[in-house]
Protein backbone atom coordinates (compact mmCIF):
# COMPACT_ATOMS: atom_id res chain seq x y z
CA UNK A 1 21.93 58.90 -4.60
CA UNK A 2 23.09 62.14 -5.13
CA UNK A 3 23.45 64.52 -1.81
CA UNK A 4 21.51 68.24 -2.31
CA UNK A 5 23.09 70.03 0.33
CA UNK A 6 24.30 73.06 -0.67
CA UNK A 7 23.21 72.97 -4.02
CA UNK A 8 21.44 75.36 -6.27
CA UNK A 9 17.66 74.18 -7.17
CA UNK A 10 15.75 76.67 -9.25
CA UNK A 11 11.96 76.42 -9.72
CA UNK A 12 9.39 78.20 -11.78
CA UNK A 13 6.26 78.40 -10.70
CA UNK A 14 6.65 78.14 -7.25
CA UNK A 15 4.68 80.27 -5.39
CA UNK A 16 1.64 77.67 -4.68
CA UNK A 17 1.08 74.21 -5.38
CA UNK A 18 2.82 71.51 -7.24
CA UNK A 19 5.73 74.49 -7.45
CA UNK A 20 5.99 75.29 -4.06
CA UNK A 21 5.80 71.79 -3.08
CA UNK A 22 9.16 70.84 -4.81
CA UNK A 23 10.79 73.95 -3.36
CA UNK A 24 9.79 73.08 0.07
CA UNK A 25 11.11 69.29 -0.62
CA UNK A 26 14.42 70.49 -2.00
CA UNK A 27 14.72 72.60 0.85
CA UNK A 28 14.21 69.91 3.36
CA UNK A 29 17.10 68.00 1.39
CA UNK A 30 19.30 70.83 1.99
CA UNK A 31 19.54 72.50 -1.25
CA UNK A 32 19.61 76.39 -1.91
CA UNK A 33 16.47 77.59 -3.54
CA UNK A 34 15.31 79.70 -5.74
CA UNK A 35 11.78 80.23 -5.95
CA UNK A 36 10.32 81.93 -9.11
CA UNK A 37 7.07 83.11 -10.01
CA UNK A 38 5.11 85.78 -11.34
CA UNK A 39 2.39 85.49 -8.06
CA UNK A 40 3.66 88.00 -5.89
CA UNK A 41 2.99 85.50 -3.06
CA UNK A 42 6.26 83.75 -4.40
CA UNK A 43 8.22 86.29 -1.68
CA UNK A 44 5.98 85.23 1.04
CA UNK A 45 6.38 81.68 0.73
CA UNK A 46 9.99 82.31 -0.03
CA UNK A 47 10.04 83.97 3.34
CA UNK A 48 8.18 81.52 5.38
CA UNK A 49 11.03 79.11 4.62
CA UNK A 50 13.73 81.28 5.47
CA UNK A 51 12.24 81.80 8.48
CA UNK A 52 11.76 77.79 9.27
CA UNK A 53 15.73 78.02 8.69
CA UNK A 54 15.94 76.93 5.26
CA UNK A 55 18.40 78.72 2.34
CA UNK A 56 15.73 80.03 -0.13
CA UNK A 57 15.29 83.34 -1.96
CA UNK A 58 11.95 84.10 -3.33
CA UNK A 59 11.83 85.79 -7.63
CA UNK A 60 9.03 87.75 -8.77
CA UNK A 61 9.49 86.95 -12.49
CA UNK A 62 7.77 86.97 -16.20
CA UNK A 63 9.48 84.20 -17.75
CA UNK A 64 8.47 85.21 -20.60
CA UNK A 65 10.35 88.14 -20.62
CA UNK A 66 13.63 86.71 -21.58
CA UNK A 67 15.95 89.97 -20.53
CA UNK A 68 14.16 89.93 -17.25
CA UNK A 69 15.32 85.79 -16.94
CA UNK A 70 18.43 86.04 -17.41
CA UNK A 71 18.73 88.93 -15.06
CA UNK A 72 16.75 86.83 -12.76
CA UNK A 73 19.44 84.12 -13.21
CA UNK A 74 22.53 86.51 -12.36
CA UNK A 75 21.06 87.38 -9.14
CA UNK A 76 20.47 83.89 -8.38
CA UNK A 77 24.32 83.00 -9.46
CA UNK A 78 25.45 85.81 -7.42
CA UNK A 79 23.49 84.87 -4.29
CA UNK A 80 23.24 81.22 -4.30
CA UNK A 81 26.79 79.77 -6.34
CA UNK A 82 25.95 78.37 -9.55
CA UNK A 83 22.65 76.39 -10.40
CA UNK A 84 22.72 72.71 -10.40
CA UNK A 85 18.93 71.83 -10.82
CA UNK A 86 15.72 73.79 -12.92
CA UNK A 87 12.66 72.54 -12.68
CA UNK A 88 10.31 74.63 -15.57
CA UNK A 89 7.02 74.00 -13.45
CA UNK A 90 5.79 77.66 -14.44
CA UNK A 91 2.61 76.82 -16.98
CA UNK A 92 -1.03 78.17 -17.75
CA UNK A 93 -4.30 75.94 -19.54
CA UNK A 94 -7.24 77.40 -21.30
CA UNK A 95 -10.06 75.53 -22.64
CA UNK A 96 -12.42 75.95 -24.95
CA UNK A 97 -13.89 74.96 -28.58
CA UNK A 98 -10.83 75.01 -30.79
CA UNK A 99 -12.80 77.44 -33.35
CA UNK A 100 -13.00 79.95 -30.47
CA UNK A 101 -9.49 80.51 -29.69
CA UNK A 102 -8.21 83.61 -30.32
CA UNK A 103 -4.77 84.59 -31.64
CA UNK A 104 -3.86 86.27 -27.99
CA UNK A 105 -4.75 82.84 -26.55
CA UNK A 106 -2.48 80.57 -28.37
CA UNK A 107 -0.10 83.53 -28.19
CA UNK A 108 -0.29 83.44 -24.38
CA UNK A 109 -0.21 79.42 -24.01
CA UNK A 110 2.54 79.40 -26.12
CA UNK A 111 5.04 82.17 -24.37
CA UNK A 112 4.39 80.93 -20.37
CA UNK A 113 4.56 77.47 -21.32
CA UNK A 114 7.16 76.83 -24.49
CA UNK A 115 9.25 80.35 -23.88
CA UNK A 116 9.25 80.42 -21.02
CA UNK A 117 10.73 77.21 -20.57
CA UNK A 118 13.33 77.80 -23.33
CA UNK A 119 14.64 81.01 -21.44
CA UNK A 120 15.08 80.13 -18.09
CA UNK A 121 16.68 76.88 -19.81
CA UNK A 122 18.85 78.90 -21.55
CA UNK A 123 19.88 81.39 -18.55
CA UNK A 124 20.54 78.20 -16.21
CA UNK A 125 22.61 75.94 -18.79
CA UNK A 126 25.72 78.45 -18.50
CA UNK A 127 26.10 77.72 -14.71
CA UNK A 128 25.39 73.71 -15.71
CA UNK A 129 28.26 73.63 -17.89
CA UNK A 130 30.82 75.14 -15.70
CA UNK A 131 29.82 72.97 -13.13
CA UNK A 132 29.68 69.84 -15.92
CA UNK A 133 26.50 68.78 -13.99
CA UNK A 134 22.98 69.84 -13.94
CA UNK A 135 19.54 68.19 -14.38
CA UNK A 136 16.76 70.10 -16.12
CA UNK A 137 13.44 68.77 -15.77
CA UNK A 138 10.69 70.04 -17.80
CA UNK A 139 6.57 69.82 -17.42
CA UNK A 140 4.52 68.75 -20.02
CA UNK A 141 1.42 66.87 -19.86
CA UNK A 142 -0.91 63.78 -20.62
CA UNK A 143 -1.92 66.36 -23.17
CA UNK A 144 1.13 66.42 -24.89
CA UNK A 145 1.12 62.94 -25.94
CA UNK A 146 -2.57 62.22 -26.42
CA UNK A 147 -4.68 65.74 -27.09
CA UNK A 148 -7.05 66.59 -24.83
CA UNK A 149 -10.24 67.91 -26.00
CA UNK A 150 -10.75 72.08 -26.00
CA UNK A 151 -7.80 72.51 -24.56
CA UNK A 152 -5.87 72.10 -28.43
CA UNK A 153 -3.25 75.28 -28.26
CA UNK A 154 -2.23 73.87 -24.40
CA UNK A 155 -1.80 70.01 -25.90
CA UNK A 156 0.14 71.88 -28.89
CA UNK A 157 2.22 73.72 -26.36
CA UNK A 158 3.19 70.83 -23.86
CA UNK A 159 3.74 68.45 -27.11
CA UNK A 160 6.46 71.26 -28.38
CA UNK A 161 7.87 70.86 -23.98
CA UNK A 162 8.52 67.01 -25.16
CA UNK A 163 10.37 67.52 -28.50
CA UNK A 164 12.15 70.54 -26.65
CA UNK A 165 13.22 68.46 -24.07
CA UNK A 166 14.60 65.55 -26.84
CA UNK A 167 16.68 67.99 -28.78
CA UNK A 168 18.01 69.63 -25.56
CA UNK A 169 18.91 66.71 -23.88
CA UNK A 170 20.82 65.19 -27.18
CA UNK A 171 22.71 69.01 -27.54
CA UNK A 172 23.85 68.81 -23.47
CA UNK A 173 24.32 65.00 -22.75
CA UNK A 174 28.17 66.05 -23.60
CA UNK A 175 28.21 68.44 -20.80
CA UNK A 176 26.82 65.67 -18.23
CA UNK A 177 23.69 67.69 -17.71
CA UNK A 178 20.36 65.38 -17.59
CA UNK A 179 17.07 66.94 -18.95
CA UNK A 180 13.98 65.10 -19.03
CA UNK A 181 10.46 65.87 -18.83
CA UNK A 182 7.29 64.87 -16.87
CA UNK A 183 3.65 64.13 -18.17
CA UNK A 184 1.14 64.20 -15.44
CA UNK A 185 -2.11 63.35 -15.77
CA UNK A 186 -5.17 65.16 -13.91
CA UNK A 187 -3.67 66.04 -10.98
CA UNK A 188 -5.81 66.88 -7.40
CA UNK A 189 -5.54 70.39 -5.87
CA UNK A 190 -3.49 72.30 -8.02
CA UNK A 191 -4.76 75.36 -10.07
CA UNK A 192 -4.84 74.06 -13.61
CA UNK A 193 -7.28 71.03 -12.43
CA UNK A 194 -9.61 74.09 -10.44
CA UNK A 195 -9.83 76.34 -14.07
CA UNK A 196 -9.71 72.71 -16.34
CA UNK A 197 -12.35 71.44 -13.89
CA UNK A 198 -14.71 74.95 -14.35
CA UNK A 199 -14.21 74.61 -18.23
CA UNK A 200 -15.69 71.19 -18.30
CA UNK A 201 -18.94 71.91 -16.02
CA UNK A 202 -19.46 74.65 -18.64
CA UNK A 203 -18.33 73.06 -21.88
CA UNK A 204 -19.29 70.00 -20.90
CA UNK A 205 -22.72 70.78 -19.56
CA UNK A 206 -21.57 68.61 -15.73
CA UNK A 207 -21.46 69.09 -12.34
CA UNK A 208 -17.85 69.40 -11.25
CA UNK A 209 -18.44 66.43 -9.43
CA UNK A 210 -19.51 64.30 -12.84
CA UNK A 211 -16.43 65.64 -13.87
CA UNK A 212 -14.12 64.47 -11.29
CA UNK A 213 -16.42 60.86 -11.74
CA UNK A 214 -15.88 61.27 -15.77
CA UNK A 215 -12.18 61.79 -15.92
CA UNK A 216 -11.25 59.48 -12.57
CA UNK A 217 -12.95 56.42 -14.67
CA UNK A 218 -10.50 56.65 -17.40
CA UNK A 219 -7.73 56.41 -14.99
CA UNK A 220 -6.78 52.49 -14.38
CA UNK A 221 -5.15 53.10 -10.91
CA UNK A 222 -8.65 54.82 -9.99
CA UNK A 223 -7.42 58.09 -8.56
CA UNK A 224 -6.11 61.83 -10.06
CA UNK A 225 -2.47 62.52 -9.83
CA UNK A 226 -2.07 63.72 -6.41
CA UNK A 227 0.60 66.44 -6.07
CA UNK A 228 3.32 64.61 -3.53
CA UNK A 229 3.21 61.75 -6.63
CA UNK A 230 4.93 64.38 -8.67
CA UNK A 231 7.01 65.88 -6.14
CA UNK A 232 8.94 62.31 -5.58
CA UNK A 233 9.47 62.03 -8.88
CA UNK A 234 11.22 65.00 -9.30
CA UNK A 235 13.12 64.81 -6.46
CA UNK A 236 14.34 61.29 -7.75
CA UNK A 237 15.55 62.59 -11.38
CA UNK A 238 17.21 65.59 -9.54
CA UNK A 239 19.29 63.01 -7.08
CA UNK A 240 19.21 59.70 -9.07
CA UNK A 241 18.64 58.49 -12.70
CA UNK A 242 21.74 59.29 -13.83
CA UNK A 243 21.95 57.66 -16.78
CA UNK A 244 18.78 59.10 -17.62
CA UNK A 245 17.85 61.69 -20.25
CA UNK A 246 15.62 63.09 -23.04
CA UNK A 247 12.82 60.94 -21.29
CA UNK A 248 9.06 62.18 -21.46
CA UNK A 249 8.27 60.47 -18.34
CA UNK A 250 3.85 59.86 -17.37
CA UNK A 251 2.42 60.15 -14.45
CA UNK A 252 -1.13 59.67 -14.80
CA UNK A 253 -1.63 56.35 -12.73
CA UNK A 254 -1.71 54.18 -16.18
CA UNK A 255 -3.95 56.75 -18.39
CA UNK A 256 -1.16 57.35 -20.67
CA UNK A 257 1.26 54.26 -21.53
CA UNK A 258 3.24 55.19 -24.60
């Protein structure tokens, strides 16, 4: 198992939930972190670790402003030493009746979750191959391998994560970097569940909790995703799995097998 002290973990996304709580893990492990996000309360968390006495810098960043990410990524270089890990947590969901969505919609799905993914990949892959090491690790979704209902542009978008993350990890394998990507299911306390959750109750016609009843009943280990169970997963591709890449890996407690 691979030691993270002193090395530099990058995450998107990071300023609450599932984000935050893989910066805080890395931390713990001893890596230097970089915490980006477009939530200005990215610097506060950022700070509240430094302060606990962990190495961490906090980004206020549009990833999908790709002149601003690579910018982003020379800072980072220049404070931290090259980057060793990226984890592309940053995403947004929609939902609604496919015939509603509007061309700024599936514009805006598609540039948070599939561009911006592609350009902090591309600003963090320069540091990987000097250091002929990295691991990339990429979120999709359930929905990218089986659709979900009104939520089509956000399946579309996390689908296009997984084929991104085949091609990338057959152009890189050469340069000993590792990408893979992870597919969780509904998962607890996080704020795509909260604004997936309200879309049901109203397109759905449910209380929120008929919703959490619907969707848990599909789920053979009879629970949601809970946000530590994707946490330890990422922290195991970044330290072990080394012969492991271009995998679209599920999380969704047996909902999605293939």
């Amino acid at each position: 198992m691979l030691s993270l002290k002193d090395k530099v973990c990058v995450v998107t996304g990071a300023a609450r939930s599932i984000g935050l709580a893989i910066a805080e893990e890395y931390s713990k492990n001893g890596a230097k972190v970089a915490m980006i996000d477009i939530n200005p309360e990215v610097t506060s968390q950022a700070e509240r670790l430094a302060r606990e006495g962990y190495n961490v810098k906090g980004y206020l960043l549009d990833i999908t402003d790709q002149k601003a990410v690579f910018a982003c990524f020379e800072d980072i270089v220049a404070t931290f030493g090259e980057v060793f890990a990226l984890v592309n947590n940053a995403g947004i969901v929609d939902q609604r009746p496919f015939e509603e969505v509007t061309p700024e919609q599936i514009d805006k799905i598609m540039r948070v979750n599939v561009h911006g993914t592609i350009y902090c990949s591309q600003a963090a892959l320069k540091s990987m191959k000097s250091l002929k090491n990295g691991r990339i690790i990429n979120f999709s979704s359930k929905s990218g391998k089986t659709g979900s209902a009104l939520m089509a542009p956000y399946s579309a978008a996390k689908g296009a994560i997984i084929a991104l993350t085949h091609a990338m990890a057959f152009e890189y394998a050469s340069n000993n970097i590792k990408i893979n990507c992870i597919c969780p299911g509904i998962t607890d306390a996080t704020g795509v569940w909260s604004a997936v959750s309200e879309g049901y109750t109203t397109n759905l016609h449910l209380s929120r909790e008929e919703v959490i009843k619907k969707f848990t009943s599909k789920i053979p280990l009879g629970r949601l995703t809970d946000i530590q169970d994707l946490v330890e997963f990422v922290y195991f591709l970044t330290v072990s799995g080394d012969y492991c890449t271009g995998q679209a890996f599920n999380i969704t407690g047996g909902r999605e097998v293939h």
